[in-house]
C-alpha atoms as a PDB file:
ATOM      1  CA  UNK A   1       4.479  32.791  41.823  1.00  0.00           C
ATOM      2  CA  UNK A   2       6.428  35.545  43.418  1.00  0.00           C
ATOM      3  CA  UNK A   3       4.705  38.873  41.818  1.00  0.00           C
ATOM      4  CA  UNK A   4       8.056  40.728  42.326  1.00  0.00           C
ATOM      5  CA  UNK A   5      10.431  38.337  40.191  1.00  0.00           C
ATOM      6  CA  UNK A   6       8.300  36.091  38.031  1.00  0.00           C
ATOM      7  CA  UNK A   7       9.486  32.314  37.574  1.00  0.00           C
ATOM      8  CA  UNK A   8      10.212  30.653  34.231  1.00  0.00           C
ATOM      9  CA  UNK A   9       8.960  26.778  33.806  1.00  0.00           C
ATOM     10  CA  UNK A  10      11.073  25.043  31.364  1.00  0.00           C
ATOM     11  CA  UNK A  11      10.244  22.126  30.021  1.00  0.00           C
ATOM     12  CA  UNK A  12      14.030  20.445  29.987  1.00  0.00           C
ATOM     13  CA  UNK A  13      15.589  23.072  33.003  1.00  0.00           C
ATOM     14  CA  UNK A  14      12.561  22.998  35.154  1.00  0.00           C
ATOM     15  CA  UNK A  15      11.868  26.210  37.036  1.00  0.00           C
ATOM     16  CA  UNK A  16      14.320  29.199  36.505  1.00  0.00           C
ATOM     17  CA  UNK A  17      14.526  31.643  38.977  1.00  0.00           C
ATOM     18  CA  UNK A  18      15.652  35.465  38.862  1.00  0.00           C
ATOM     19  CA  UNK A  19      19.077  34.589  40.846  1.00  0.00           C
ATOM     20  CA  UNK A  20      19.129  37.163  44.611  1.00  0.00           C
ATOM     21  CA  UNK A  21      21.451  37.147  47.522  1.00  0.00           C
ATOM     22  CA  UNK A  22      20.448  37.477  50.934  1.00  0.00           C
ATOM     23  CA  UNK A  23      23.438  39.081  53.331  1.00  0.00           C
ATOM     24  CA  UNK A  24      23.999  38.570  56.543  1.00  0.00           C
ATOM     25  CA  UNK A  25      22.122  41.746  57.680  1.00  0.00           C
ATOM     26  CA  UNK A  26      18.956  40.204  56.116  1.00  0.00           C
ATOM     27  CA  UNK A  27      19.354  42.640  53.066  1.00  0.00           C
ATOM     28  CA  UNK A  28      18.055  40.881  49.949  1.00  0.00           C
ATOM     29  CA  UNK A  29      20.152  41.679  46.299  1.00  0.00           C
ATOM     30  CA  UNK A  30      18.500  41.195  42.913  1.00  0.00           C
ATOM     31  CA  UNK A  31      20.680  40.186  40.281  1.00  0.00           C
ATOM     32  CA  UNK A  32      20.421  41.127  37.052  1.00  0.00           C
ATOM     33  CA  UNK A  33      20.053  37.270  36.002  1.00  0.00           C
ATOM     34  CA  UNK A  34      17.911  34.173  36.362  1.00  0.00           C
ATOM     35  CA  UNK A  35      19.286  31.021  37.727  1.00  0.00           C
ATOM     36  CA  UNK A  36      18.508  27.742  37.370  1.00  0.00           C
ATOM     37  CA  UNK A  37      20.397  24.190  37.957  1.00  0.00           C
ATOM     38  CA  UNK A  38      20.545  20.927  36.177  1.00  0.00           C
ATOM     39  CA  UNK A  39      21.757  17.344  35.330  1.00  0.00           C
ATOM     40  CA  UNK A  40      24.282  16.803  32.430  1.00  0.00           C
ATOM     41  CA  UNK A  41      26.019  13.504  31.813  1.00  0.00           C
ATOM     42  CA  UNK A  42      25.467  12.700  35.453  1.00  0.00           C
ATOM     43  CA  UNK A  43      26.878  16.266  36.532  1.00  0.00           C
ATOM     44  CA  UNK A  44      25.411  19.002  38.089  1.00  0.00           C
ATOM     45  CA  UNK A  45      25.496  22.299  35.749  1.00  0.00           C
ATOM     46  CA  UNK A  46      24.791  25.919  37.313  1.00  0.00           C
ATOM     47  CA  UNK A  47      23.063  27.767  34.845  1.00  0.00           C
ATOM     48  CA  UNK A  48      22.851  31.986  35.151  1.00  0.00           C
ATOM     49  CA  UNK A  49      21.248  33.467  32.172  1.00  0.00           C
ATOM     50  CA  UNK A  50      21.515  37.107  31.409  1.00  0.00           C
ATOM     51  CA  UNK A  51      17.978  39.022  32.092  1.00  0.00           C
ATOM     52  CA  UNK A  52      15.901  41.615  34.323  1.00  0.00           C
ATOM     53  CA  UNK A  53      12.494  39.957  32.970  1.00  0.00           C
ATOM     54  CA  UNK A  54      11.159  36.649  32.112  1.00  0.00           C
ATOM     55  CA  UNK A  55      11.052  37.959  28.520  1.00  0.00           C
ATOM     56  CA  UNK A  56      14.604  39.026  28.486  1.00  0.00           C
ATOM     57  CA  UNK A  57      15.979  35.745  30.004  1.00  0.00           C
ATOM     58  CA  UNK A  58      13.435  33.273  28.214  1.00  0.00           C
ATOM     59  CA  UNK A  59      14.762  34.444  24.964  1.00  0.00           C
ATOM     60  CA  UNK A  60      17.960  33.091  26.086  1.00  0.00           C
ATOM     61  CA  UNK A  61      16.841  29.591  26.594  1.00  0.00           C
ATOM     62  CA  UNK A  62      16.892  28.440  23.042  1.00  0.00           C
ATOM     63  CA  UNK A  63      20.899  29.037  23.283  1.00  0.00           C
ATOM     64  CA  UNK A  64      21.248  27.285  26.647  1.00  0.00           C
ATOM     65  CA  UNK A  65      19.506  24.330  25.184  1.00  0.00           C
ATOM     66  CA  UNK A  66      21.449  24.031  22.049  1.00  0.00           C
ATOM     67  CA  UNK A  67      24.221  24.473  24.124  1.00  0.00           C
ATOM     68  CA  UNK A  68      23.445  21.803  26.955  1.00  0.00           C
ATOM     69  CA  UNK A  69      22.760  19.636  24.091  1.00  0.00           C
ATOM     70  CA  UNK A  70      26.179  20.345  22.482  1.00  0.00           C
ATOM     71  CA  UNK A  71      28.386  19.778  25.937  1.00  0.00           C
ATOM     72  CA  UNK A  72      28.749  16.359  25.258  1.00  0.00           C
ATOM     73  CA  UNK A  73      31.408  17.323  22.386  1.00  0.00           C
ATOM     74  CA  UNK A  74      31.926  20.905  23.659  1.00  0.00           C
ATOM     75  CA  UNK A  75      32.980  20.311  27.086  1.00  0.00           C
ATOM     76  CA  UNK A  76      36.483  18.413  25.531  1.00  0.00           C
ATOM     77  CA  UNK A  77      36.981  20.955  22.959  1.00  0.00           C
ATOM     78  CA  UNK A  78      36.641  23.375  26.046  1.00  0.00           C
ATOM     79  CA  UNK A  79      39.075  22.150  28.329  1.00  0.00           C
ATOM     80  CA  UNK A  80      41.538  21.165  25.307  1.00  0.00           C
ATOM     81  CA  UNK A  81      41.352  24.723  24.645  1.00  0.00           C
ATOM     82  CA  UNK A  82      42.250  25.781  28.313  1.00  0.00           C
ATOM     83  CA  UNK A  83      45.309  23.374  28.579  1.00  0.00           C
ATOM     84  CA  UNK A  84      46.543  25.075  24.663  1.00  0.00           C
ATOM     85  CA  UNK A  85      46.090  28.937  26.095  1.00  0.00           C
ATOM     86  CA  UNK A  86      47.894  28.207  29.079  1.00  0.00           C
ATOM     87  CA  UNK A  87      51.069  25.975  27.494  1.00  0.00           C
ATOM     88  CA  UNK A  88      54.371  27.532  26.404  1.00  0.00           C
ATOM     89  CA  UNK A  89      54.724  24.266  23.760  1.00  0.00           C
ATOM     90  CA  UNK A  90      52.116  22.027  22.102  1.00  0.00           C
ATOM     91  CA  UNK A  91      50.301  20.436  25.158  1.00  0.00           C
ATOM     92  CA  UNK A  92      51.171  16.012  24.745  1.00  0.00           C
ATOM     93  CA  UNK A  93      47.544  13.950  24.736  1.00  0.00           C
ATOM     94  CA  UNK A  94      48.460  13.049  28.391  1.00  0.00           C
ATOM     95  CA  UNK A  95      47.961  16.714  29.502  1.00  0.00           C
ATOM     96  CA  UNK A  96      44.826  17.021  27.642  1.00  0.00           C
ATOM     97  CA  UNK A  97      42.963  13.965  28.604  1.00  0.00           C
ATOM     98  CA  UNK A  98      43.970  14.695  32.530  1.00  0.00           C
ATOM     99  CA  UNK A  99      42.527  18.571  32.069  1.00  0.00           C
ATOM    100  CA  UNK A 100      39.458  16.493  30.936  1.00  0.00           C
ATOM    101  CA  UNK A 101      39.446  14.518  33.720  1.00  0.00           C
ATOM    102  CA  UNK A 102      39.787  17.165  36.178  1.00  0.00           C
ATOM    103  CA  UNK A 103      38.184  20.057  35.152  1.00  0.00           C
ATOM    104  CA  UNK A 104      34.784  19.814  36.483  1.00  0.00           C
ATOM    105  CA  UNK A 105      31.543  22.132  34.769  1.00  0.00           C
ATOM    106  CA  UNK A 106      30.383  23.853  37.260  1.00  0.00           C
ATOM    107  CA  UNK A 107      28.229  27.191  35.316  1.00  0.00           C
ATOM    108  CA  UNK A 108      26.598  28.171  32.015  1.00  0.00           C
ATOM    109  CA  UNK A 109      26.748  31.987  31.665  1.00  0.00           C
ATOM    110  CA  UNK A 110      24.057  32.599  28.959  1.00  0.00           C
ATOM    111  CA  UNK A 111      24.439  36.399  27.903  1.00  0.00           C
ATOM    112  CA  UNK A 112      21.952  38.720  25.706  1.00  0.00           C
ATOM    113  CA  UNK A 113      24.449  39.223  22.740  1.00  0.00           C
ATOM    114  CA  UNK A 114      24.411  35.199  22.269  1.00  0.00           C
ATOM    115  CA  UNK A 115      27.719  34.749  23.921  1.00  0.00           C
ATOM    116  CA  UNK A 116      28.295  31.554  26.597  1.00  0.00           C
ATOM    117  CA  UNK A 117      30.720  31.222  28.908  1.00  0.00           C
ATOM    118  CA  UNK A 118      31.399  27.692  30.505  1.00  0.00           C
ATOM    119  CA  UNK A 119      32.801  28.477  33.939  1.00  0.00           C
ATOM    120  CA  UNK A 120      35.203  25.036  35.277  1.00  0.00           C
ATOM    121  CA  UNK A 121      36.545  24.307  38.465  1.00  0.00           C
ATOM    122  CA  UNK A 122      39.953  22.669  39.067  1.00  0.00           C
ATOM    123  CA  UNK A 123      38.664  19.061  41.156  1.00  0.00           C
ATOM    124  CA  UNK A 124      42.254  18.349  41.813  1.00  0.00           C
ATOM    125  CA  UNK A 125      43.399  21.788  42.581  1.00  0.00           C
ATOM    126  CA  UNK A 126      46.293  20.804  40.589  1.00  0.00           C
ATOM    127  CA  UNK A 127      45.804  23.314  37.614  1.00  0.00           C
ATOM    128  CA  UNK A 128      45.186  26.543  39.085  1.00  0.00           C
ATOM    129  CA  UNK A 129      45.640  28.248  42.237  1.00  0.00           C
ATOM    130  CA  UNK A 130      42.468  28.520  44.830  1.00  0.00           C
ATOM    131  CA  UNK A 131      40.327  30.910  44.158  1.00  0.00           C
ATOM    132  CA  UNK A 132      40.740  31.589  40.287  1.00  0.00           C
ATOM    133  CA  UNK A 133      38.766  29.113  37.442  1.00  0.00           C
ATOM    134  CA  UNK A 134      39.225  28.900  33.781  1.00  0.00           C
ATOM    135  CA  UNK A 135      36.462  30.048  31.852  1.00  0.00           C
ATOM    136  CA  UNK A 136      35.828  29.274  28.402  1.00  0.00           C
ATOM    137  CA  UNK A 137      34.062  32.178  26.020  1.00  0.00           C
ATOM    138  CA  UNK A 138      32.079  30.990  23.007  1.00  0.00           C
ATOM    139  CA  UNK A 139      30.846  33.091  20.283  1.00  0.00           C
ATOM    140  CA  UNK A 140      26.847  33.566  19.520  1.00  0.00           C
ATOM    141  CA  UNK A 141      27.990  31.027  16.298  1.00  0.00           C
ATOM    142  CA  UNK A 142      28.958  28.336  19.404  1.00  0.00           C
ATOM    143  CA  UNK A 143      32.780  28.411  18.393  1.00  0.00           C
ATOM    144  CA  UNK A 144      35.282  28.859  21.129  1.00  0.00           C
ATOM    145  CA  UNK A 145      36.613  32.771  21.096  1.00  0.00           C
ATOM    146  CA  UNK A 146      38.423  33.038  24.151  1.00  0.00           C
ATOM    147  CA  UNK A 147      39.763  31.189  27.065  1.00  0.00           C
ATOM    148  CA  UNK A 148      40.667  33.077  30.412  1.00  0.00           C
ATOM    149  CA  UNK A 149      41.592  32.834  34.421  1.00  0.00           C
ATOM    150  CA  UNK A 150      38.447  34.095  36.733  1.00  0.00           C
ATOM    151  CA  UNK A 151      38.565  34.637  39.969  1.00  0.00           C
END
């Protein structure tokens, strides 16, 4: 255990780790979130969860379970979503089951006020230009609230 940032043992993410950087020079940064990585579907899922201590962070793990456990159904109401913000019409079921297909979950942001944001990449690169991502904002009540462009 490393007495400086404390390690979280999950019993469904395994260990969770306050998330650092190291920088070229050798100079170490301390985020002010845990990390963690796991398996959903077959997929590889990011996870950074909102906290400076293990308290502050574990208490965010209920929500990242019920919301890994949700992603099944989620994940198309999430990209659905993303294809809707960003159409001038009503988007045809063609355009919504390819934005399925190629939008790829890459992160689970799990913030302290209850919100979750679902971070996607672009596979195809078809969708959005390098370097930006749609991100999908849910609501501490799990309903979608906003969808925007990150980069």
């Amino acid at each position: 255990m490393n007495d400086e940032h404390p390690i979280i043992e999950d019993a469904e993410l395994g260990t969770v780790v306050r998330a650092t950087t190291e920088l070229a020079d050798g100079t170490v940064l301390t985020h002010d979130w845990y990390a963690a990585g796991t398996v959903v579907s077959g997929a590889p899922l990011d996870l950074m969860i909102e906290g400076t201590t293990t308290d502050e962070a574990s208490a965010l793990l209920p929500r990242v379970h019920q919301t890994i456990a949700a992603l099944p159904v989620l994940r198309r109401l999430a990209t659905d979503a993303v294809v809707a913000a960003f159409s001038t019409r009503t988007p045809e079921q063609h355009e919504l089951d390819d934005a399925a297909t190629d939008l790829t979950l890459e992160t689970l942001e799990a913030s302290a006020d209850g919100t979750v944001v679902l971070h996607f990449i672009d596979s195809c690169g078809e969708h959005f230009p390098e370097g930006y991502w749609p991100a999908v904002h849910l609501g501490a009540d799990g309903q979608i609230t906003q969808v925007t462009v990150e980069s």
